[in-house]
PDB file of N, CA and C in Angstrom:
ATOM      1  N   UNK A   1       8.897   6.708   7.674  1.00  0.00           N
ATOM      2  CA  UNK A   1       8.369   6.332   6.369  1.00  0.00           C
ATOM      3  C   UNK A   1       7.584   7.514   5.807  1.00  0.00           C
ATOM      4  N   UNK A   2       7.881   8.188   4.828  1.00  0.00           N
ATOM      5  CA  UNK A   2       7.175   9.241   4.453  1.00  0.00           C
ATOM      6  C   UNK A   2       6.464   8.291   2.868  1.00  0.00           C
ATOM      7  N   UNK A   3       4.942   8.528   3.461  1.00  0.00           N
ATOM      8  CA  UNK A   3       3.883   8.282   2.117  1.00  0.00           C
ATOM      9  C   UNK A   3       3.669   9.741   0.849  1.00  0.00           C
ATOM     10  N   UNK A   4       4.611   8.990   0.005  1.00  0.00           N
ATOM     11  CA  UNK A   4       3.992   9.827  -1.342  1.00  0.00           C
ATOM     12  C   UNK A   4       3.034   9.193  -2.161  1.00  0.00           C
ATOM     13  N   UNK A   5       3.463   8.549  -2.356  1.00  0.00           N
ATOM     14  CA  UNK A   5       1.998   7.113  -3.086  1.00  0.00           C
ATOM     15  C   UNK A   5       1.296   6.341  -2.661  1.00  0.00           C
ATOM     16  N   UNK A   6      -0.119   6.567  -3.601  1.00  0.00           N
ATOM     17  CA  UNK A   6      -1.134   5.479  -2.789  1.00  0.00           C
ATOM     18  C   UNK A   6      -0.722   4.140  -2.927  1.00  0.00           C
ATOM     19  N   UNK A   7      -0.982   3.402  -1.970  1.00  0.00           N
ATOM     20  CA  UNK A   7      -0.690   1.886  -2.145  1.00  0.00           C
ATOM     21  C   UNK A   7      -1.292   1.095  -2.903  1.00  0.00           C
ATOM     22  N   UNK A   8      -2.397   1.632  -3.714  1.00  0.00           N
ATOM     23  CA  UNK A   8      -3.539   1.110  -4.512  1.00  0.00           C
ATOM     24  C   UNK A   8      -3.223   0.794  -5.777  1.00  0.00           C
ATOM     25  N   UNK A   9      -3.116   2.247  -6.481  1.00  0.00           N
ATOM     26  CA  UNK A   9      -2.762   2.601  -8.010  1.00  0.00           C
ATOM     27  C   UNK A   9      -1.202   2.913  -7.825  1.00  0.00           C
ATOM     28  N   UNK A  10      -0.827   3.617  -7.205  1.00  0.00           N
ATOM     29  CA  UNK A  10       0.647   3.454  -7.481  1.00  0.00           C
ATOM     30  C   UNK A  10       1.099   5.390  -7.483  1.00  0.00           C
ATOM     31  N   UNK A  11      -0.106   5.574  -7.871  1.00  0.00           N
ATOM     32  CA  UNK A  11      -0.100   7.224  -8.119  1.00  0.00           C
ATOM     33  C   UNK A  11       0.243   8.266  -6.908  1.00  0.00           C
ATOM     34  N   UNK A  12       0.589   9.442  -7.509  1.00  0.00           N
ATOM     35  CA  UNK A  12       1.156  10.865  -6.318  1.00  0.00           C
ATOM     36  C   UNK A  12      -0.609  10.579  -5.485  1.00  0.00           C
ATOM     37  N   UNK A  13      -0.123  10.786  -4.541  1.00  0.00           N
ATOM     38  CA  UNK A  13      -1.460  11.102  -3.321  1.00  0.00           C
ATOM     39  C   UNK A  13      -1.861  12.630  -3.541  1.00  0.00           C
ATOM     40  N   UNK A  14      -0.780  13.420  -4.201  1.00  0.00           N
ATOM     41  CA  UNK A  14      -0.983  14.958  -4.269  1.00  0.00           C
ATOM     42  C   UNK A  14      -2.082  14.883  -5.435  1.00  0.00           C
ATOM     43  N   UNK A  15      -1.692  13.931  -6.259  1.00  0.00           N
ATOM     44  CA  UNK A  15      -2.362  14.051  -8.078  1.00  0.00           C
ATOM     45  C   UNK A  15      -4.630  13.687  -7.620  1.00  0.00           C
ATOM     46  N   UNK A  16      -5.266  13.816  -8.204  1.00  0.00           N
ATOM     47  CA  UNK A  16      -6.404  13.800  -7.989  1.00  0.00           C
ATOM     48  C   UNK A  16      -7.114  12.317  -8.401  1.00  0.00           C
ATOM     49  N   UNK A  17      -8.459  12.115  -8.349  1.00  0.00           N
ATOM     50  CA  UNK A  17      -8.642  10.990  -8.757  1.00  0.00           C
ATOM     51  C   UNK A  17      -8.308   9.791  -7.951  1.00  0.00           C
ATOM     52  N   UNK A  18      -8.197   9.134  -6.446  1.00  0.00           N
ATOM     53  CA  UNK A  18      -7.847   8.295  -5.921  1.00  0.00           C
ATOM     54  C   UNK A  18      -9.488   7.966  -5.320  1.00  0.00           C
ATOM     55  N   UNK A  19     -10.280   8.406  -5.281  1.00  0.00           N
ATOM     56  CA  UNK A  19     -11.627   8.292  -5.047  1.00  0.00           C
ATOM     57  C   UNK A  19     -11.788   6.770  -4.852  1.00  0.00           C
ATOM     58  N   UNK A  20     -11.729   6.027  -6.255  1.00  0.00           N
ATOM     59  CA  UNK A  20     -12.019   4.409  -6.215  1.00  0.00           C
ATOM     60  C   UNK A  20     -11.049   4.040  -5.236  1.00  0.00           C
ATOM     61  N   UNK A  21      -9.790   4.338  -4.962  1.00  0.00           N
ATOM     62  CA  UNK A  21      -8.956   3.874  -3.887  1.00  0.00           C
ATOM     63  C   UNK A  21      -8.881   4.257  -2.104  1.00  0.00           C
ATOM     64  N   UNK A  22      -9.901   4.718  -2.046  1.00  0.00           N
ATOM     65  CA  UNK A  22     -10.666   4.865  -0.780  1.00  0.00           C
ATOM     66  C   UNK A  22     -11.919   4.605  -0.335  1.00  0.00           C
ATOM     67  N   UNK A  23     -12.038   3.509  -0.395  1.00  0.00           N
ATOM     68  CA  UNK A  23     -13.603   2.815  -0.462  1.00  0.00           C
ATOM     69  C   UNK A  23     -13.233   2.032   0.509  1.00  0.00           C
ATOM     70  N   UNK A  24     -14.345   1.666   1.290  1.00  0.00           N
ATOM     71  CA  UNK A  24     -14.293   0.576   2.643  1.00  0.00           C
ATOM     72  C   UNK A  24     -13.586  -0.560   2.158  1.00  0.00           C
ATOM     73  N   UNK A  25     -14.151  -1.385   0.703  1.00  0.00           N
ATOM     74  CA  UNK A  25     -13.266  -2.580   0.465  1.00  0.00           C
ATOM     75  C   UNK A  25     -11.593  -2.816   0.167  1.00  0.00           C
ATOM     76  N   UNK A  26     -11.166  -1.489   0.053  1.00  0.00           N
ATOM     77  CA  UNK A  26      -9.790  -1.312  -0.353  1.00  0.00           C
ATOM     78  C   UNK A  26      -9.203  -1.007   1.319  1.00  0.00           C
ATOM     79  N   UNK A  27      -9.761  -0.281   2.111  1.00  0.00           N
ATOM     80  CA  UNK A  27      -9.201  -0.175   3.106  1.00  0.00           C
ATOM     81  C   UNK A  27      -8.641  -1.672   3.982  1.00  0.00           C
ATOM     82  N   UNK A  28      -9.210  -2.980   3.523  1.00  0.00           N
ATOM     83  CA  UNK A  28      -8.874  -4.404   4.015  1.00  0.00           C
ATOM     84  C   UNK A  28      -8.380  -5.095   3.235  1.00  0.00           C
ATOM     85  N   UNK A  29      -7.365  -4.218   1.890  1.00  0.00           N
ATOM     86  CA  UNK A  29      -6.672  -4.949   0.889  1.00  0.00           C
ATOM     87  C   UNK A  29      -5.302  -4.088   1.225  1.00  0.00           C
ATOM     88  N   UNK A  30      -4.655  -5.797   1.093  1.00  0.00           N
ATOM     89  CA  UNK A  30      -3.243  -4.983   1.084  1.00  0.00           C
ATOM     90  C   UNK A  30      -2.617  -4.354   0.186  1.00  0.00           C
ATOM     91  N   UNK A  31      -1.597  -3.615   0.817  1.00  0.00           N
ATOM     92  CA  UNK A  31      -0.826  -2.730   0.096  1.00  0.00           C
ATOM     93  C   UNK A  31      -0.501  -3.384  -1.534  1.00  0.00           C
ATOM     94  N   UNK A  32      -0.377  -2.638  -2.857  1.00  0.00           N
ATOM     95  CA  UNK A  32       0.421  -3.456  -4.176  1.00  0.00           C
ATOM     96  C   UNK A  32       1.576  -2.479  -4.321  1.00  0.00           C
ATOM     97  N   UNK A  33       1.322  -1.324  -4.204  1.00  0.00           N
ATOM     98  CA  UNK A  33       2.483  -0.049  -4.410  1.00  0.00           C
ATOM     99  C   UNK A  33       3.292   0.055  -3.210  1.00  0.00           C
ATOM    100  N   UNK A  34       4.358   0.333  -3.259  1.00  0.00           N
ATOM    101  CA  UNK A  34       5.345   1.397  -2.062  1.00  0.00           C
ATOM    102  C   UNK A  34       4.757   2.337  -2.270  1.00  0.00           C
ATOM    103  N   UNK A  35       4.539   2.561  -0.335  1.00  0.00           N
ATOM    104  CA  UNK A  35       3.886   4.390  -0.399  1.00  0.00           C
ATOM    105  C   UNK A  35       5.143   5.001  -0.712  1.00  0.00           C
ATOM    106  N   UNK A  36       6.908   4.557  -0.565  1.00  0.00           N
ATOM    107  CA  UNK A  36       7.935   5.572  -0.832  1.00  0.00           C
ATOM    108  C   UNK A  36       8.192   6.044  -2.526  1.00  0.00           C
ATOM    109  N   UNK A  37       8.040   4.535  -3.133  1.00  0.00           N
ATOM    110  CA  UNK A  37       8.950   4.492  -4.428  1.00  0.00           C
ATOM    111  C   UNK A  37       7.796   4.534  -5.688  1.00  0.00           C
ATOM    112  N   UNK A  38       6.555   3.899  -5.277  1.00  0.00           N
ATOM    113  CA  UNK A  38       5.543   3.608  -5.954  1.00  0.00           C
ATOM    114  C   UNK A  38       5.938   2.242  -6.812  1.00  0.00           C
ATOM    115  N   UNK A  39       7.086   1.623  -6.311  1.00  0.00           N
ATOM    116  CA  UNK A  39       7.354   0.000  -7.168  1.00  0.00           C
ATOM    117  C   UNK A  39       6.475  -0.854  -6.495  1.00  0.00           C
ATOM    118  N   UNK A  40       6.033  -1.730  -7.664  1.00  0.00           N
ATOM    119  CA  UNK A  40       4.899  -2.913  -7.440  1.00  0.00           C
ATOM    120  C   UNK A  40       5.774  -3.870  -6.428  1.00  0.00           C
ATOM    121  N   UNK A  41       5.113  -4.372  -5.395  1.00  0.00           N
ATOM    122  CA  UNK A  41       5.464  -5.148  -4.685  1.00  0.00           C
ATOM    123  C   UNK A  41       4.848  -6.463  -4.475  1.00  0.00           C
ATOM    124  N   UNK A  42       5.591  -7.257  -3.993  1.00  0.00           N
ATOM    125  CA  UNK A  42       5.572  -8.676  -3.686  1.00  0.00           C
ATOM    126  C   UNK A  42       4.444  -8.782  -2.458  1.00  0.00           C
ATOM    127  N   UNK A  43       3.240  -9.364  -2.845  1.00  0.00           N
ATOM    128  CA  UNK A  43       2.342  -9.323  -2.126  1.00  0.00           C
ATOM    129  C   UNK A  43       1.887 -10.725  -1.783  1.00  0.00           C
ATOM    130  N   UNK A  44       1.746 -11.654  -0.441  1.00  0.00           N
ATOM    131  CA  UNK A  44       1.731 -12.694   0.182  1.00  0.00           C
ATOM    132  C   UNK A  44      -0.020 -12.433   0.344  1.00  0.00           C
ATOM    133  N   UNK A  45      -1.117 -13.385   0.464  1.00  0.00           N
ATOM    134  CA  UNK A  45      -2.051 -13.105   1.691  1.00  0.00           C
ATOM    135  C   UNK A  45      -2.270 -14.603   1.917  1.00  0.00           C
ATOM    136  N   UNK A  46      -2.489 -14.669   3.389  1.00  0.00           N
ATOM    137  CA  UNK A  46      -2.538 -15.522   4.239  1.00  0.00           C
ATOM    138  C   UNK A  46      -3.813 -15.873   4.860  1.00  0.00           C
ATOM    139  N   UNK A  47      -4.315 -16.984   5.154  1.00  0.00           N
ATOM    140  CA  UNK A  47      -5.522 -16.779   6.424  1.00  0.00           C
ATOM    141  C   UNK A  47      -5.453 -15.949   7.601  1.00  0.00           C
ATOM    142  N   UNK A  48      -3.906 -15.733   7.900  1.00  0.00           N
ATOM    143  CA  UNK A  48      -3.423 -15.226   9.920  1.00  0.00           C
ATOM    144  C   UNK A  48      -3.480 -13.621   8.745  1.00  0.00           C
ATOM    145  N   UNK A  49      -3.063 -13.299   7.555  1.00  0.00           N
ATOM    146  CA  UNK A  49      -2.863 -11.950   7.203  1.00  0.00           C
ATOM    147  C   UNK A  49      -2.425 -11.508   5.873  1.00  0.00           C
ATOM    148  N   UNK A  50      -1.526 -10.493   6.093  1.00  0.00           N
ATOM    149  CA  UNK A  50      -0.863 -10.565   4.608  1.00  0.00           C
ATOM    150  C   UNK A  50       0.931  -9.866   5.069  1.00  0.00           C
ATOM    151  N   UNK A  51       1.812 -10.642   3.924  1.00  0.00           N
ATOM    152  CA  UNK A  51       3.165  -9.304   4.015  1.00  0.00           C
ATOM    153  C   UNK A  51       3.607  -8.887   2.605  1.00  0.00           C
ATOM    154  N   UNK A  52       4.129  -7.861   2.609  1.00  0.00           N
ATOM    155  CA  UNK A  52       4.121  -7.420   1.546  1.00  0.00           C
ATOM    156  C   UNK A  52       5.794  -6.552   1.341  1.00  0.00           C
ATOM    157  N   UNK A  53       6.617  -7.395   0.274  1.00  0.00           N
ATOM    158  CA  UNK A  53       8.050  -6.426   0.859  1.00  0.00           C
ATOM    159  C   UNK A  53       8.649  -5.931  -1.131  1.00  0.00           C
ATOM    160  N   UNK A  54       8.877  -4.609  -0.659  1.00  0.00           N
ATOM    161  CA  UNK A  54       9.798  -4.009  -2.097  1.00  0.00           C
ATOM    162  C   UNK A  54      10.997  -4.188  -1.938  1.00  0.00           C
ATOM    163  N   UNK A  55      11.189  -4.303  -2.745  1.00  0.00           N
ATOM    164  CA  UNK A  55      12.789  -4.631  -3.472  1.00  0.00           C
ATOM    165  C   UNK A  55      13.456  -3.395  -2.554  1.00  0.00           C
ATOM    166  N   UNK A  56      13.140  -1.901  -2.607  1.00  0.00           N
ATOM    167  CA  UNK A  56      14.022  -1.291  -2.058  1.00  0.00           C
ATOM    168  C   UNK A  56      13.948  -0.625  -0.660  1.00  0.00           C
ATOM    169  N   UNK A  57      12.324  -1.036  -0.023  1.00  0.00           N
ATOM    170  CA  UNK A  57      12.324  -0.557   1.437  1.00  0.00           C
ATOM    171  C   UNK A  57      11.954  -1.571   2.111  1.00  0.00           C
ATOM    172  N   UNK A  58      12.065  -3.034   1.780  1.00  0.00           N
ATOM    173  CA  UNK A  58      11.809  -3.977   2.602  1.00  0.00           C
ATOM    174  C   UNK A  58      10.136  -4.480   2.475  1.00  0.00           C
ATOM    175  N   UNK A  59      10.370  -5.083   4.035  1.00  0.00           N
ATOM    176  CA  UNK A  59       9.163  -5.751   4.463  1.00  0.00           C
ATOM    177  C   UNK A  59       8.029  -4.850   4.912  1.00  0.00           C
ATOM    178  N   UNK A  60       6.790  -5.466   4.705  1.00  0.00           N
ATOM    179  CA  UNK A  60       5.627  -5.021   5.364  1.00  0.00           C
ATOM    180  C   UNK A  60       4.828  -5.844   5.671  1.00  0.00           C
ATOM    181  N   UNK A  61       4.070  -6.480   6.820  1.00  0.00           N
ATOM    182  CA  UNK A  61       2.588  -7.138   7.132  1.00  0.00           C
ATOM    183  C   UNK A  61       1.717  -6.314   7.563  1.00  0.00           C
ATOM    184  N   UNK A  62       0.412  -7.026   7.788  1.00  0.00           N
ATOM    185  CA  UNK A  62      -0.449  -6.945   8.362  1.00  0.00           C
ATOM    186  C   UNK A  62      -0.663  -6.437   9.869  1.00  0.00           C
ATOM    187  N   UNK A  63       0.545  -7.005  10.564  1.00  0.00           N
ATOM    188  CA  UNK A  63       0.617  -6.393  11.901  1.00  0.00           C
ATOM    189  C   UNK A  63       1.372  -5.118  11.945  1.00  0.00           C
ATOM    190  N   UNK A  64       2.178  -5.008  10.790  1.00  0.00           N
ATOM    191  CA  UNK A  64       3.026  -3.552  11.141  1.00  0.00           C
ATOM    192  C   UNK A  64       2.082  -1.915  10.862  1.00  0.00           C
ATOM    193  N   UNK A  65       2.469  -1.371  11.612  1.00  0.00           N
ATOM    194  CA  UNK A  65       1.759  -0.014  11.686  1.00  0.00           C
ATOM    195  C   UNK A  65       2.100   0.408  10.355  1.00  0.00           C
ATOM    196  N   UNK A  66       1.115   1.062   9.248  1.00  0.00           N
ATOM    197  CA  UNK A  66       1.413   2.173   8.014  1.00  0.00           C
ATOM    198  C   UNK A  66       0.413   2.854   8.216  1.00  0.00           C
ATOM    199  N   UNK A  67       0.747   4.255   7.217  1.00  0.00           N
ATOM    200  CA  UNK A  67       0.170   5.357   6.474  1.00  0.00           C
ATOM    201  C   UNK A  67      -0.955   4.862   6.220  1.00  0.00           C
ATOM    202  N   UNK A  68      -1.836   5.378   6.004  1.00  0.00           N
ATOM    203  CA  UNK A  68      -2.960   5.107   5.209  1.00  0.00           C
ATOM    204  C   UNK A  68      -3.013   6.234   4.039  1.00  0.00           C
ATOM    205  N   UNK A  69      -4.183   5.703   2.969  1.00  0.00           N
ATOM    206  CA  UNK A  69      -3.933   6.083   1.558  1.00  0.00           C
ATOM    207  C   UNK A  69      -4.112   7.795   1.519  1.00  0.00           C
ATOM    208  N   UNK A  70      -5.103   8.095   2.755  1.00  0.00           N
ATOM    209  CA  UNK A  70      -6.026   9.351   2.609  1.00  0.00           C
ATOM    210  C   UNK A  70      -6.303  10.058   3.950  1.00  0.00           C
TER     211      UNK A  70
END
């Protein structure tokens, strides 16, 4: 899985300005962006967690290993 986008805003991780999207409270929110495509995704949250799947790279939860934003 190669991360180009933050999962937050949606934006290049290269581009500047992700500041608000690295804050302790965002680090325990799930993903809204594909880190691949940057398309808004289908976001579930649960009491046990959250999953979260794009149209073009699939599924994601809570238990699966990702990138982080930073």
């Amino acid at each position: 899985m190669t991360t180009v986008y933050c999962v937050h805003c949606g934006g290049l991780l290269s581009a500047s300005g992700h500041e608000v999207c690295r804050t302790p409270r965002t680090a325990l929110e799930p993903p809204r962006y594909c880190s691949e495509c940057a398309r808004r995704m289908v976001v579930q949250v649960m009491p046990s967690g959250w999953t979260a799947r794009c149209s073009r790279h699939g599924d994601i939860s809570s238990t699966t290993p990702r990138a982080t934003t930073g």
